[in-house]
C-alpha atoms as a PDB file:
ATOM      1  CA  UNK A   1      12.169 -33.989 -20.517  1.00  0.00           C
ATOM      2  CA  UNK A   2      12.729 -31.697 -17.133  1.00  0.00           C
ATOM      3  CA  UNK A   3      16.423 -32.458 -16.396  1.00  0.00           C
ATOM      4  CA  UNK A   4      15.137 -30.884 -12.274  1.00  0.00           C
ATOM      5  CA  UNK A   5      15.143 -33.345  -9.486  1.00  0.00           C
ATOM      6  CA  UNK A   6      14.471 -30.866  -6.552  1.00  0.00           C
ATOM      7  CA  UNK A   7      12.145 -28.121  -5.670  1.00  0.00           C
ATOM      8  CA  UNK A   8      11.814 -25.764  -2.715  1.00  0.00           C
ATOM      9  CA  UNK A   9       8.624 -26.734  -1.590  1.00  0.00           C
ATOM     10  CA  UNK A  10       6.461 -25.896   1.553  1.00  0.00           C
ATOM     11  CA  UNK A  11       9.752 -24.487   3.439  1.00  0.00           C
ATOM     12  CA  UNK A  12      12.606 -26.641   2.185  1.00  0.00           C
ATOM     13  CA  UNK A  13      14.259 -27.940  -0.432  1.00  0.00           C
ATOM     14  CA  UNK A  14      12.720 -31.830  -1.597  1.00  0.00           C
ATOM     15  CA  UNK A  15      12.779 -34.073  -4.572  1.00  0.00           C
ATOM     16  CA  UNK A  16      10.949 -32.552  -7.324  1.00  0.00           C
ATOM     17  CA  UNK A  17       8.268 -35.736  -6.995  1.00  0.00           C
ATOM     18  CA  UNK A  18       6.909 -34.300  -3.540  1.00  0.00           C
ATOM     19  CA  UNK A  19       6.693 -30.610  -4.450  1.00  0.00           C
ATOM     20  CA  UNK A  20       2.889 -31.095  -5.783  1.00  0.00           C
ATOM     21  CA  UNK A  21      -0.527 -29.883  -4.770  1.00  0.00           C
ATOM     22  CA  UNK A  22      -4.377 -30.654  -4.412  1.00  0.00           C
ATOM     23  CA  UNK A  23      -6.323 -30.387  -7.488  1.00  0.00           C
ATOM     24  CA  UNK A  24      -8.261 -28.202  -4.875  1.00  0.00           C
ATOM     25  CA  UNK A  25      -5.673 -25.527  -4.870  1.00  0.00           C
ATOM     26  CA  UNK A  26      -7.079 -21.595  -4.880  1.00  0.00           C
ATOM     27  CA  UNK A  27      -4.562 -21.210  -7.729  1.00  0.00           C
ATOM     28  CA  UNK A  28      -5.370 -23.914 -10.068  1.00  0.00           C
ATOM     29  CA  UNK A  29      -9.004 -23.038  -9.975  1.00  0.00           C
ATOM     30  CA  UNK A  30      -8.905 -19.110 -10.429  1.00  0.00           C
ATOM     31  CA  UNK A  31      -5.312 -18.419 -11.245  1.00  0.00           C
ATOM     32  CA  UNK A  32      -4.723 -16.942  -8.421  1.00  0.00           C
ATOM     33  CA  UNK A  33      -0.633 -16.507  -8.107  1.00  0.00           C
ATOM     34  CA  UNK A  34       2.372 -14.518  -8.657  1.00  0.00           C
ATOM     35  CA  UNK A  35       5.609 -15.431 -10.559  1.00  0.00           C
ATOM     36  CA  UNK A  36       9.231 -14.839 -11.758  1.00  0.00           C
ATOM     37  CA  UNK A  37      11.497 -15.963 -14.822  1.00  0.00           C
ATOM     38  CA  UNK A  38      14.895 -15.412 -13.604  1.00  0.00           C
ATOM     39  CA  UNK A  39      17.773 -17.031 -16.031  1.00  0.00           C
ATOM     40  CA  UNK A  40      20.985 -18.183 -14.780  1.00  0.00           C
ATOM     41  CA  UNK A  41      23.622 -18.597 -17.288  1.00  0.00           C
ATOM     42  CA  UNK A  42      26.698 -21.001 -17.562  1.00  0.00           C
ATOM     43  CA  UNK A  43      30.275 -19.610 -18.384  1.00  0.00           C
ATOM     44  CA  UNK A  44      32.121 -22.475 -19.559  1.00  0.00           C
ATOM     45  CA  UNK A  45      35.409 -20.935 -19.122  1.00  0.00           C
ATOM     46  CA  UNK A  46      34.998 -20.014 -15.265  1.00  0.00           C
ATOM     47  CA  UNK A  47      32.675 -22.969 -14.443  1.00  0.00           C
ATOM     48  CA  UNK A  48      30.620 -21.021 -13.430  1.00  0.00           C
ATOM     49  CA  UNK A  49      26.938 -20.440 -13.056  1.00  0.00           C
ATOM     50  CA  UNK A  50      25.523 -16.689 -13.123  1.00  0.00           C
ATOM     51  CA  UNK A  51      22.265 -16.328 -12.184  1.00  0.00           C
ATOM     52  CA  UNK A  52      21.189 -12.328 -13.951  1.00  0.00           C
ATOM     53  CA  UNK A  53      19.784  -9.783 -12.228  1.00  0.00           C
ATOM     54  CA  UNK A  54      18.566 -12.061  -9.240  1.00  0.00           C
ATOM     55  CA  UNK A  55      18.134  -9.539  -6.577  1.00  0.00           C
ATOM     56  CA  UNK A  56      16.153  -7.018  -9.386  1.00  0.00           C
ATOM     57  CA  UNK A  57      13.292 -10.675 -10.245  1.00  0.00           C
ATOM     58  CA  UNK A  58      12.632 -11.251  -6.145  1.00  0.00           C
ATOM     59  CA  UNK A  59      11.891  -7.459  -5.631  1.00  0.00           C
ATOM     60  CA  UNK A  60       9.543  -7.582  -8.331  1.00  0.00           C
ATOM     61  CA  UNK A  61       7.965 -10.628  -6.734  1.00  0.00           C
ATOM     62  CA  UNK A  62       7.290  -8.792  -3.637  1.00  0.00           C
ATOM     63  CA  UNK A  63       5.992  -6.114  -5.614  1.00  0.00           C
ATOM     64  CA  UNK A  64       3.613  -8.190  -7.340  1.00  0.00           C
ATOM     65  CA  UNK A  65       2.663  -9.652  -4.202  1.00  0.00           C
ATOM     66  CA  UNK A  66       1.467  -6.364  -2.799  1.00  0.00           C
ATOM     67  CA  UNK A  67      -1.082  -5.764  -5.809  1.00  0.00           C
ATOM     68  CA  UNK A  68      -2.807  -9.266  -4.997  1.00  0.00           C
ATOM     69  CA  UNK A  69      -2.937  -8.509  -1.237  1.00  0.00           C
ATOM     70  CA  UNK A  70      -0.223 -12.104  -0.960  1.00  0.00           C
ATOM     71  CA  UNK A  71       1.998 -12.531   2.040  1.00  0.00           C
ATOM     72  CA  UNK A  72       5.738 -13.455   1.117  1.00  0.00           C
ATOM     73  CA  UNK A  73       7.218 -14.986   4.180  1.00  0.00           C
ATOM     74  CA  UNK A  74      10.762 -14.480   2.831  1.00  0.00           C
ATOM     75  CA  UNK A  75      12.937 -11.504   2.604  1.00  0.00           C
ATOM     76  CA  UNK A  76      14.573 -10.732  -0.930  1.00  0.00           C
ATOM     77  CA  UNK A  77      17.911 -11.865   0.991  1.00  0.00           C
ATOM     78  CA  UNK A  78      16.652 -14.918   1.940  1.00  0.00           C
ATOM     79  CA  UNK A  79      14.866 -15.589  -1.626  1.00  0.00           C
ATOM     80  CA  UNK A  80      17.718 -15.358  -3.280  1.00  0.00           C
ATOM     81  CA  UNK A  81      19.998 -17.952  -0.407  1.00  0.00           C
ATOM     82  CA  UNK A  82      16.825 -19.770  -1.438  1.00  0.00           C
ATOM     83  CA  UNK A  83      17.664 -19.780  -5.552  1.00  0.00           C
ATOM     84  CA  UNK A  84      21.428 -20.012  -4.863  1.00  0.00           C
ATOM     85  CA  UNK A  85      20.973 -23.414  -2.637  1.00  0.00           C
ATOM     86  CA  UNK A  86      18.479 -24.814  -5.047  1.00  0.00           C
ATOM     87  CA  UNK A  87      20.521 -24.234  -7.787  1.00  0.00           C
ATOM     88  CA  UNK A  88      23.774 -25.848  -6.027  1.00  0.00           C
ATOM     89  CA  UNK A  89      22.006 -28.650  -5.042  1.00  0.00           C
ATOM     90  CA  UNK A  90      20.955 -29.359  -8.553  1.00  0.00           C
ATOM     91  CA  UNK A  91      24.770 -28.993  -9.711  1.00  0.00           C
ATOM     92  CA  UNK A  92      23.405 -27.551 -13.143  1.00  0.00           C
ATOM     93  CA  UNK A  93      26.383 -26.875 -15.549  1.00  0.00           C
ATOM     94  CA  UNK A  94      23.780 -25.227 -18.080  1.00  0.00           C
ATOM     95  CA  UNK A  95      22.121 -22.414 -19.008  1.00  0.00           C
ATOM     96  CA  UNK A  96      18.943 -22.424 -16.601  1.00  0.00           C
ATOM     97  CA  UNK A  97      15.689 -21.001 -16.261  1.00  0.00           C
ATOM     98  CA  UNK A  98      14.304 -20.428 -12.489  1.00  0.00           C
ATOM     99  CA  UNK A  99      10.999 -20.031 -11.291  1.00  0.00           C
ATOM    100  CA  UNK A 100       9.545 -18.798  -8.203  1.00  0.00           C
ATOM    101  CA  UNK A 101       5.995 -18.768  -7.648  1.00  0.00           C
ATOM    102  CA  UNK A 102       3.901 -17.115  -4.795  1.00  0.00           C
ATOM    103  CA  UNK A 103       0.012 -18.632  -4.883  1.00  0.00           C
ATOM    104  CA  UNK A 104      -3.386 -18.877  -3.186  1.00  0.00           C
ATOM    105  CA  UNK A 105      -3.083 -22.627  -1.196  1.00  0.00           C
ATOM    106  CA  UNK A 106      -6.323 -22.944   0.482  1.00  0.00           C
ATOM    107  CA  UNK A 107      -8.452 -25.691  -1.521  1.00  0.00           C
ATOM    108  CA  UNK A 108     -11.698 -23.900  -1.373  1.00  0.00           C
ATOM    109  CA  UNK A 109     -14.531 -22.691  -3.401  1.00  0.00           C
ATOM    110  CA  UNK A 110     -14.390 -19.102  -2.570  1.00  0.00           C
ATOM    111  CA  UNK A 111     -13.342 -16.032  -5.746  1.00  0.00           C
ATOM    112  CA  UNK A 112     -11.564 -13.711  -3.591  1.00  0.00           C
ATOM    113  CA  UNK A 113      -8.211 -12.785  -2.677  1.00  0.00           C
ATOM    114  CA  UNK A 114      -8.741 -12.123   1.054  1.00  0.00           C
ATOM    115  CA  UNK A 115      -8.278 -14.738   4.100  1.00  0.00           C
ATOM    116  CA  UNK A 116      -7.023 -17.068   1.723  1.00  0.00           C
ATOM    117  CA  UNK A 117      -3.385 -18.665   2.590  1.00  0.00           C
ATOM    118  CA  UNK A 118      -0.185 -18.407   0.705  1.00  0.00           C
ATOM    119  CA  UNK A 119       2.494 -20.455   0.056  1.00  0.00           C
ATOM    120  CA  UNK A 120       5.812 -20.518  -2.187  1.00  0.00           C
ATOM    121  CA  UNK A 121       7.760 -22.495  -3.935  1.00  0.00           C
ATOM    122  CA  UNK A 122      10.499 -22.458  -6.807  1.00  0.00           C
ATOM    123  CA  UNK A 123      12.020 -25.018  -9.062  1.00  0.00           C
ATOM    124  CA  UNK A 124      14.277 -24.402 -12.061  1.00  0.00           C
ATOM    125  CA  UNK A 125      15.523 -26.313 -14.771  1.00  0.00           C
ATOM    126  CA  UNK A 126      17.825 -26.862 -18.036  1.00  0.00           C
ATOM    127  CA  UNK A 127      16.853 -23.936 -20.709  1.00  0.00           C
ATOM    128  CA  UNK A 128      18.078 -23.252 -23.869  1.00  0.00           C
ATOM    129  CA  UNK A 129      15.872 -21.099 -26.171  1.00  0.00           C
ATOM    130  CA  UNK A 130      12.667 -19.518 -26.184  1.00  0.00           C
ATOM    131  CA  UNK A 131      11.966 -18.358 -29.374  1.00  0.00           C
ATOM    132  CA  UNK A 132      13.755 -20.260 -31.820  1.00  0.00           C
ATOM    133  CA  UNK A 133      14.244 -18.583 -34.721  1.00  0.00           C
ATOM    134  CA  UNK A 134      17.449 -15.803 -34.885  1.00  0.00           C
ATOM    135  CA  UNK A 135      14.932 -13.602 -36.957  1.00  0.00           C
ATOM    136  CA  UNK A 136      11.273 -13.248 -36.098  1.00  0.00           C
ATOM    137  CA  UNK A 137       8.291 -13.078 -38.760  1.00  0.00           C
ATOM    138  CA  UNK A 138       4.973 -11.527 -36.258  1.00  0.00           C
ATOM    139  CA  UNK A 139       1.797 -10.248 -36.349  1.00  0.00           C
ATOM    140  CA  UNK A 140      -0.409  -8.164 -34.467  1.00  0.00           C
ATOM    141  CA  UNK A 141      -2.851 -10.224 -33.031  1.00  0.00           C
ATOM    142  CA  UNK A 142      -6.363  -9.754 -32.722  1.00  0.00           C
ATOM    143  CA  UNK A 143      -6.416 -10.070 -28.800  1.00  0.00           C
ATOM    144  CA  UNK A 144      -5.976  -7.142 -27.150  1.00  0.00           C
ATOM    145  CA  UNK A 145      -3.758  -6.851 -23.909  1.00  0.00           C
ATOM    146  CA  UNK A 146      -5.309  -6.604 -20.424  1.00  0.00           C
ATOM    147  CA  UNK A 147      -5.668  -2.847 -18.813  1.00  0.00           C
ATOM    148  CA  UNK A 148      -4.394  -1.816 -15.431  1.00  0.00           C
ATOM    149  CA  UNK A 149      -7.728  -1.608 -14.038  1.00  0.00           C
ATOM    150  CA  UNK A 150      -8.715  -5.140 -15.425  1.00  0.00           C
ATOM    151  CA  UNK A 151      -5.398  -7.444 -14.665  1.00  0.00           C
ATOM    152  CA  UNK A 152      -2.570  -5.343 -13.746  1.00  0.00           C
ATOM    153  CA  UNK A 153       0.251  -5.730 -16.004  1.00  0.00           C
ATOM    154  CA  UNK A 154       2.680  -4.790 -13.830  1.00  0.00           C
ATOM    155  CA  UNK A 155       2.606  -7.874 -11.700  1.00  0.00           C
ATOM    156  CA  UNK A 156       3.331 -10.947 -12.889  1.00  0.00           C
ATOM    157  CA  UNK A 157      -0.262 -12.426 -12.439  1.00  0.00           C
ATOM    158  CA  UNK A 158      -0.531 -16.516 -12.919  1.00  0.00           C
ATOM    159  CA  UNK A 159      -3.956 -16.010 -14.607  1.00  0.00           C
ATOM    160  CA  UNK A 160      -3.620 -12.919 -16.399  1.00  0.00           C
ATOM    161  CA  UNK A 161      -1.329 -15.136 -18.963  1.00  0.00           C
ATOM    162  CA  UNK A 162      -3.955 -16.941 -20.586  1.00  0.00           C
ATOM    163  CA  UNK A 163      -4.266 -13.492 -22.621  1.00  0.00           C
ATOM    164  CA  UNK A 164      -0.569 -14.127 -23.704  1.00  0.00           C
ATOM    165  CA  UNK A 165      -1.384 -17.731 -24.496  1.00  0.00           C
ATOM    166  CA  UNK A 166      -4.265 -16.493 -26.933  1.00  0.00           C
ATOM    167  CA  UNK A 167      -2.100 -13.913 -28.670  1.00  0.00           C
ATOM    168  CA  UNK A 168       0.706 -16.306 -29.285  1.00  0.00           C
ATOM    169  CA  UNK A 169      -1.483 -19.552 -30.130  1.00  0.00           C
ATOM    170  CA  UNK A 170      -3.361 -17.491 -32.910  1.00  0.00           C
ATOM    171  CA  UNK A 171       0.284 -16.292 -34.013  1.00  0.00           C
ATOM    172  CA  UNK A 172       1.429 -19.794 -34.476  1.00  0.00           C
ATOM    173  CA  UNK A 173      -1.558 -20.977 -36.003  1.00  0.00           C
ATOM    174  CA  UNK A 174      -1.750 -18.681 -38.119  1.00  0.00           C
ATOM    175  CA  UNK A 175       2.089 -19.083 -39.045  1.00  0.00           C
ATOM    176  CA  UNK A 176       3.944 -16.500 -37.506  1.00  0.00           C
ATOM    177  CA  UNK A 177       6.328 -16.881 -34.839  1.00  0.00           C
ATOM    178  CA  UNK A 178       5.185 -14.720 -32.135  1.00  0.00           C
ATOM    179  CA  UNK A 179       2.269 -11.782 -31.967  1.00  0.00           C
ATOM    180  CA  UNK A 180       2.612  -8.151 -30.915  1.00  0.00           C
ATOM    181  CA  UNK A 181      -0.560  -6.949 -28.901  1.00  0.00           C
ATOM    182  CA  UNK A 182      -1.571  -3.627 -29.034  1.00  0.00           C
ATOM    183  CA  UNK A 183      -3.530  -1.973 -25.977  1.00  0.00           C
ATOM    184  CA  UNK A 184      -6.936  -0.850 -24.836  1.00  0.00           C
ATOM    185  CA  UNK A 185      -6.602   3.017 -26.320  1.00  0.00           C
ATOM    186  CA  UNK A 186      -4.956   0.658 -29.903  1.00  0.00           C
ATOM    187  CA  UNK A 187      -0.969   1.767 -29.243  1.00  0.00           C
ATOM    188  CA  UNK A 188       1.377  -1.207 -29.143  1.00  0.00           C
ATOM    189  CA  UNK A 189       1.965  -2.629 -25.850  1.00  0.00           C
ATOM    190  CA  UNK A 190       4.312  -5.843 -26.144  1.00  0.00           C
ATOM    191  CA  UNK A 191       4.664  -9.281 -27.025  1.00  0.00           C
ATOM    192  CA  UNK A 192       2.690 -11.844 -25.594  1.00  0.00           C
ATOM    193  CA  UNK A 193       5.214 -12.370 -22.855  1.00  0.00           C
ATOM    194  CA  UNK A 194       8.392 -10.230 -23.988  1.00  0.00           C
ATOM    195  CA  UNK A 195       8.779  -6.075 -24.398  1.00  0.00           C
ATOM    196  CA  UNK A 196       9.118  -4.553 -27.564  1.00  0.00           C
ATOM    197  CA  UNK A 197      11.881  -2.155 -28.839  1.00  0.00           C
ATOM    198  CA  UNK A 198      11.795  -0.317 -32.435  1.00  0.00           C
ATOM    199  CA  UNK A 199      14.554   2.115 -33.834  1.00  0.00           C
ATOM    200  CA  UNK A 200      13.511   4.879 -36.013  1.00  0.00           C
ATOM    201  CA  UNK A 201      16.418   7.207 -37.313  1.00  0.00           C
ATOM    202  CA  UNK A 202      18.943   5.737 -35.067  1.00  0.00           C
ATOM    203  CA  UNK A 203      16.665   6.419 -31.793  1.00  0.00           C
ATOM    204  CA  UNK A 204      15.443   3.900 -29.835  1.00  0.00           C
ATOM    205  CA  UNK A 205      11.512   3.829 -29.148  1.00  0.00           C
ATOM    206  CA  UNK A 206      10.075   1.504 -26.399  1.00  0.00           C
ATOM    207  CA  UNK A 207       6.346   2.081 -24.685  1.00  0.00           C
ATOM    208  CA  UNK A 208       6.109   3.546 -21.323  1.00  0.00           C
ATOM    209  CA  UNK A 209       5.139   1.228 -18.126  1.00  0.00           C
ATOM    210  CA  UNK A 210       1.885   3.304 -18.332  1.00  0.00           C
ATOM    211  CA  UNK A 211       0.936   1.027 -21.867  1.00  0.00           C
ATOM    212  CA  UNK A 212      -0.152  -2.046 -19.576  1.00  0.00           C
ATOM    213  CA  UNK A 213       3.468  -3.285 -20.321  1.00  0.00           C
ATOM    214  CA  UNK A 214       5.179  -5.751 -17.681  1.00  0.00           C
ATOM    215  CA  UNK A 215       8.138  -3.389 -16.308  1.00  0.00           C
ATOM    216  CA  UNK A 216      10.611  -5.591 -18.022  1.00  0.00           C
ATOM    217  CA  UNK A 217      13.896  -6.036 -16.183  1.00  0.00           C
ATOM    218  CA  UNK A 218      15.598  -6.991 -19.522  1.00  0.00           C
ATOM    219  CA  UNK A 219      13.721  -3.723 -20.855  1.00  0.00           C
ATOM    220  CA  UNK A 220      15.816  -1.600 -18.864  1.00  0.00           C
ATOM    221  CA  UNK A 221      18.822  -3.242 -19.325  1.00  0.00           C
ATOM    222  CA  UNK A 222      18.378  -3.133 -23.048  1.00  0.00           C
ATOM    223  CA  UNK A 223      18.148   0.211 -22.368  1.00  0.00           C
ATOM    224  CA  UNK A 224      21.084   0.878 -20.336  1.00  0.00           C
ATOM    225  CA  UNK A 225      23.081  -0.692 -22.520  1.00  0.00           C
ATOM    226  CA  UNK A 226      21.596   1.036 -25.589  1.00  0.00           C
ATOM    227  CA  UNK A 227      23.040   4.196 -23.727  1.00  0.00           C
ATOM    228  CA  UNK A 228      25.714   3.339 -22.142  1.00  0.00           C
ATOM    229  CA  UNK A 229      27.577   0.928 -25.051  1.00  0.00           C
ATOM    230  CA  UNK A 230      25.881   2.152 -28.223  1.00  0.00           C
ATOM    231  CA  UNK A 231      25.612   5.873 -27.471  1.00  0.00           C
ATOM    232  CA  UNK A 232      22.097   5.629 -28.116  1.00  0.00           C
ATOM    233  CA  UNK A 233      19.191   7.857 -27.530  1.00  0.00           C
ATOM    234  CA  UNK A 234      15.952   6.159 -26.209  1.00  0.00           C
ATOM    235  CA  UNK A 235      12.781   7.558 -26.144  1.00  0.00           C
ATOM    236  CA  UNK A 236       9.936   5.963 -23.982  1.00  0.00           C
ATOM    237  CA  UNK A 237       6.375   7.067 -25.773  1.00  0.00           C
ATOM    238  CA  UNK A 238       3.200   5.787 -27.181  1.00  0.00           C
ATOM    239  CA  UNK A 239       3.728   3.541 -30.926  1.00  0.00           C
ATOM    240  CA  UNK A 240       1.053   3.537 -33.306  1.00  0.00           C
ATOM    241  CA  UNK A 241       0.699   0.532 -35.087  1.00  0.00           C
ATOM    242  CA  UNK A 242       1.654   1.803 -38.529  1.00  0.00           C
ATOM    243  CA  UNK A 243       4.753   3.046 -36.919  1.00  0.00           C
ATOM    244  CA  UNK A 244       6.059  -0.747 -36.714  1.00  0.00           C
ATOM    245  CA  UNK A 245       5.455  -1.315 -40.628  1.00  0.00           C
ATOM    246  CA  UNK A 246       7.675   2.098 -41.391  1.00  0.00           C
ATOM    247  CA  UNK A 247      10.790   1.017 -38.303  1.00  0.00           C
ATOM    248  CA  UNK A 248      14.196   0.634 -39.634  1.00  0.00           C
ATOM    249  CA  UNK A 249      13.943  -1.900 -36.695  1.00  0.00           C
ATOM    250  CA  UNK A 250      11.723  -3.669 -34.145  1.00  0.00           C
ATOM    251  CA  UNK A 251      12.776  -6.403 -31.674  1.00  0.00           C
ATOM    252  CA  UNK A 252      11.478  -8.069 -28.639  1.00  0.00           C
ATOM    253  CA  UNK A 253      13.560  -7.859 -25.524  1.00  0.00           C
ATOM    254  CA  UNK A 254      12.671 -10.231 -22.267  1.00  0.00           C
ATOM    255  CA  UNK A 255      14.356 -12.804 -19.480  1.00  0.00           C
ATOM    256  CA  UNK A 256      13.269 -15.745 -21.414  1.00  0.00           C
ATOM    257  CA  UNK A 257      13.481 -14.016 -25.010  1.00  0.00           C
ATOM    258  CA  UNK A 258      16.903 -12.341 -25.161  1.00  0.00           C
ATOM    259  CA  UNK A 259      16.862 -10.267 -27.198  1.00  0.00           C
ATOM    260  CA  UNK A 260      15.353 -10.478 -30.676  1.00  0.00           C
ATOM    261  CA  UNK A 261      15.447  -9.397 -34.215  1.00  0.00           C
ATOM    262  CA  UNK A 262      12.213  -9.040 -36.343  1.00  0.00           C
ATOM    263  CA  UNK A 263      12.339  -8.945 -39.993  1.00  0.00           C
ATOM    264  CA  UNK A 264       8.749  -9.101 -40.876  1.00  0.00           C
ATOM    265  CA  UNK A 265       5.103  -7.986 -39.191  1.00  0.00           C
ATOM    266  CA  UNK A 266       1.851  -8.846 -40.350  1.00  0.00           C
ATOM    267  CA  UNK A 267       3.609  -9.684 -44.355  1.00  0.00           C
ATOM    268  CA  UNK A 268       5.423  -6.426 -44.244  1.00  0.00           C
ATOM    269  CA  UNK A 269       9.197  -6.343 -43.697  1.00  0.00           C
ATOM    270  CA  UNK A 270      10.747  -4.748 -41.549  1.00  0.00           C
ATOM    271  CA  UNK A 271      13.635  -2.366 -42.882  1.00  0.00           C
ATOM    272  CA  UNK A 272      15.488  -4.254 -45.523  1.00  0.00           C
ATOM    273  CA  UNK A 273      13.700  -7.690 -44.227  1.00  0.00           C
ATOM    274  CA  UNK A 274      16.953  -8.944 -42.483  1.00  0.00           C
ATOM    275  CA  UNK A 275      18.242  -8.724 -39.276  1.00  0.00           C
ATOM    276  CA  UNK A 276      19.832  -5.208 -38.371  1.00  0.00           C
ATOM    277  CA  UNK A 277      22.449  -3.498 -37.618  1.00  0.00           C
ATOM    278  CA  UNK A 278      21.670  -2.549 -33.846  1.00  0.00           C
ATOM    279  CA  UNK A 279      19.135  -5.733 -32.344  1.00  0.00           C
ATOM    280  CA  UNK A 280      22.345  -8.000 -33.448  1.00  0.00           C
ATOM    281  CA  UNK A 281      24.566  -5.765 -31.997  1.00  0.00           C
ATOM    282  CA  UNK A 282      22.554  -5.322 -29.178  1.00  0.00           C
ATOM    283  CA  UNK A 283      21.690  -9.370 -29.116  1.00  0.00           C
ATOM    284  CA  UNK A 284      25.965 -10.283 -28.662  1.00  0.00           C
ATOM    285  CA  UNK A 285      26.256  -7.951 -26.110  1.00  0.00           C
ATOM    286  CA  UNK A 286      23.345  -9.009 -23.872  1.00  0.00           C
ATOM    287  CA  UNK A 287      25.029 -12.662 -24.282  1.00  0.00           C
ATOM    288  CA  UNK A 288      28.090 -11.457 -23.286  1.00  0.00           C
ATOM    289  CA  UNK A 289      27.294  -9.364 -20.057  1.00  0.00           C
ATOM    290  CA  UNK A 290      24.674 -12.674 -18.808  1.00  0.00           C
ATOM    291  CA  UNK A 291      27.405 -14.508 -18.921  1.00  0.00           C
ATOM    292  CA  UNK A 292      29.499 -12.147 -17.041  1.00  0.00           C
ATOM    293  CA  UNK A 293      31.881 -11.490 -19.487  1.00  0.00           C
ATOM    294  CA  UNK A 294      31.878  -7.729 -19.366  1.00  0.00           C
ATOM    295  CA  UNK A 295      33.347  -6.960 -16.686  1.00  0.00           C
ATOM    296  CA  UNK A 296      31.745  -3.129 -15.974  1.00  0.00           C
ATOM    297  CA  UNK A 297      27.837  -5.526 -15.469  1.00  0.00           C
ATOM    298  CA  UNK A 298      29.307  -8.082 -13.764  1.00  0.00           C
ATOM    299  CA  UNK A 299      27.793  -7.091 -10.586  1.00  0.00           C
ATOM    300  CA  UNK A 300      24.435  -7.846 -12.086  1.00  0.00           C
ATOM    301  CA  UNK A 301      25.273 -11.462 -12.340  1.00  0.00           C
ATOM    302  CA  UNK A 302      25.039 -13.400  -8.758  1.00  0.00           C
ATOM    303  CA  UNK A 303      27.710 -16.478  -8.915  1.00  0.00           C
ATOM    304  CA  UNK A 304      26.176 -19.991  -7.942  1.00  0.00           C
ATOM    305  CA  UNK A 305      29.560 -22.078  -7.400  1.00  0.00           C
END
C-alpha cells in the first residue's frame, strides 16, 4: 500500500485524500497530460534524503509542456521548493519516487489541446525497485514505438504510454521480463519506459534522441559516467536488431530502472548469458553517486533535510 499522506494539489500542499478529480477530467478521457519520475534516494549514514537530478526532471517538464501547448504556472525554482516541501512534510526516510504531473482540467467533451485549462499537481511515495530481477531475460516486442510526428517521444506524454503498457504486458505474458521496441524505420529505440545501452568491443552504443527515444536524464548520466569513470568511448547511432543478439552487452538505463543488466533477448543470450563486466560496474556506481556518495556528482543530488 502507498505509504503518501499528502499531495500538492490545486496550489498547496493537502492530505493525499483531497488531491482527486472529476471523472470528467480532459486528462482522464484523452490522456491529455505531461509527467516526471524524479527519484530521491536515502543515505542512511547522513540521514539524509537526496532527491537526483531534480532541477534536470522540472526543465524537462516545462519542455514537455511546450510541445502540448500546456501552461506551467511555476518556475523550475519554485517546482523544485515545491518537491523539497512535499517531501519534508512527508518525513520519508526511504528511497522515494516523485511525481509531478501537468494535465488538461476542464471536464469537457472537446479533443483538442487549445482553450482547455491546466493544472498541476505532484505526490511521491516509498519506492524500492522497478524491475526486479538483477539480470533481465527480454524480447523485442511486436509493438512498435510511437514516431515524432505521431506522439512525440520526447515529452513525457500521459497517453502516449499506453504503447509502453502494450510492449511490456505482451513481454510478461509471454514470460519475459521487459520488451525492447524497435522504431518506425525497424532500428531499436528503447524499452518500454527505460533507454537502452549495448557494448560492442569495449564501446558503448546507445540510439540517438532522433530514434523516437525519451531524452533520458539517466541516459546521459550513464554516459557521463561511462566517460568520465570507465574511460569509455560512446557512440550514439542507429542499432539494428541483430546487433543486440551479437552485443558482448546490452542494458537498460532509466530514473525508475537504474541501471540494468540483460543476459538474454528473444531466447538468445547475451555474451556469456550472465551479467557483465561493465552494466555491473556501471550499476554500483550509479548507486553510489544517487546516494551522494561520490563526492565529484554530488552536486547533482538536491538534499531534502
Amino acid at each position: 500500500m502507498p505509504n503518501n499522506k499528502f499531495a500538492f494539489f490545486n496550489g498547496q500542499i493537502v492530505p493525499i485524500e483531497q488531491a482527486q478529480v472529476s471523472v470528467m477530467t480532459h486528462a482522464l478521457n484523452y490522456g491529455t497530460g505531461c509527467f516526471e519520475g524524479i527519484r530521491a534516494y536515502w543515505n542512511a549514514e547522513e540521514e539524509q534524503l537526496f532527491v537526483f537530478k531534480l532541477r534536470e526532471h522540472m526543465e524537462r517538464l516545462h519542455r514537455s509542456c511546450r510541445i502540448l501547448y500546456m501552461q506551467l504556472p511555476y518556475s523550475v525554482d519554485e517546482l523544485c521548493q515545491i518537491t523539497l516541501d512535499l517531501l519534508r512534510q512527508e518525513g520519508f526516510r526511504e528511497d522515494v519516487y516523485i511525481r509531478p504531473l501537468v494535465y488538461k482540467s476542464d471536464p469537457l467533451i472537446a479533443v483538442r489541446l487549445n482553450d482547455t485549462a491546466d493544472s498541476f499537481t505532484l505526490w511521491a511515495v516509498g519506492f524500492g525497485q522497478y524491475l526486479d530481477s538483477s539480470a533481465l531475460k527480454v524480447c523485442v516486442s511486436s509493438w512498435r514505438r510511437i514516431e515524432d510526428n505521431i506522439i512525440p517521444s520526447r515529452a513525457k506524454v500521459s497517453g502516449a504510454y499506453i504503447n509502453s503498457a502494450l510492449a511490456k504486458t505482451e513481454a510478461l505474458l509471454n514470460g519475459y521480463d521487459e520488451a525492447i521496441v524497435l522504431g518506425s524505420d525497424g532500428h531499436v529505440s528503447e524499452a518500454s519506459a527505460a533507454n537502452l545501452f549495448l557494448v560492442r568491443n569495449g564501446t558503448l552504443i546507445t540510439p540517438p534522441v532522433t530514434s523516437d527515444v525519451l531524452e533520458g536524464i539517466t541516459r546521459q548520466v550513464v554516459s557521463q559516467l561511462a566517460q568520465e569513470r570507465l574511460g569509455l568511448h560512446v557512440v550514439e547511432r542507429a542499432i539494428d536488431r541483430t546487433e543486440l543478439y551479437i552485443a558482448d552487452e546490452v542494458f537498460f538505463c532509466g530514473t525508475g530502472a537504474e541501471v540494468k543488466p540483460i543476459i538474454e533477448i528473444d531466447h538468445r543470450k547475451v555474451g556469456t548469458g550472465v551479467a557483465g563486466p561493465l552494466a555491473p560496474m556501471l550499476a554500483q556506481l550509479y548507486r553510489e553517486v544517487v546516494h551522494g556518495k561520490v563526492a565529484a556528482y554530488r552536486k547533482w543530488c538536491t538534499p531534502v533535510y
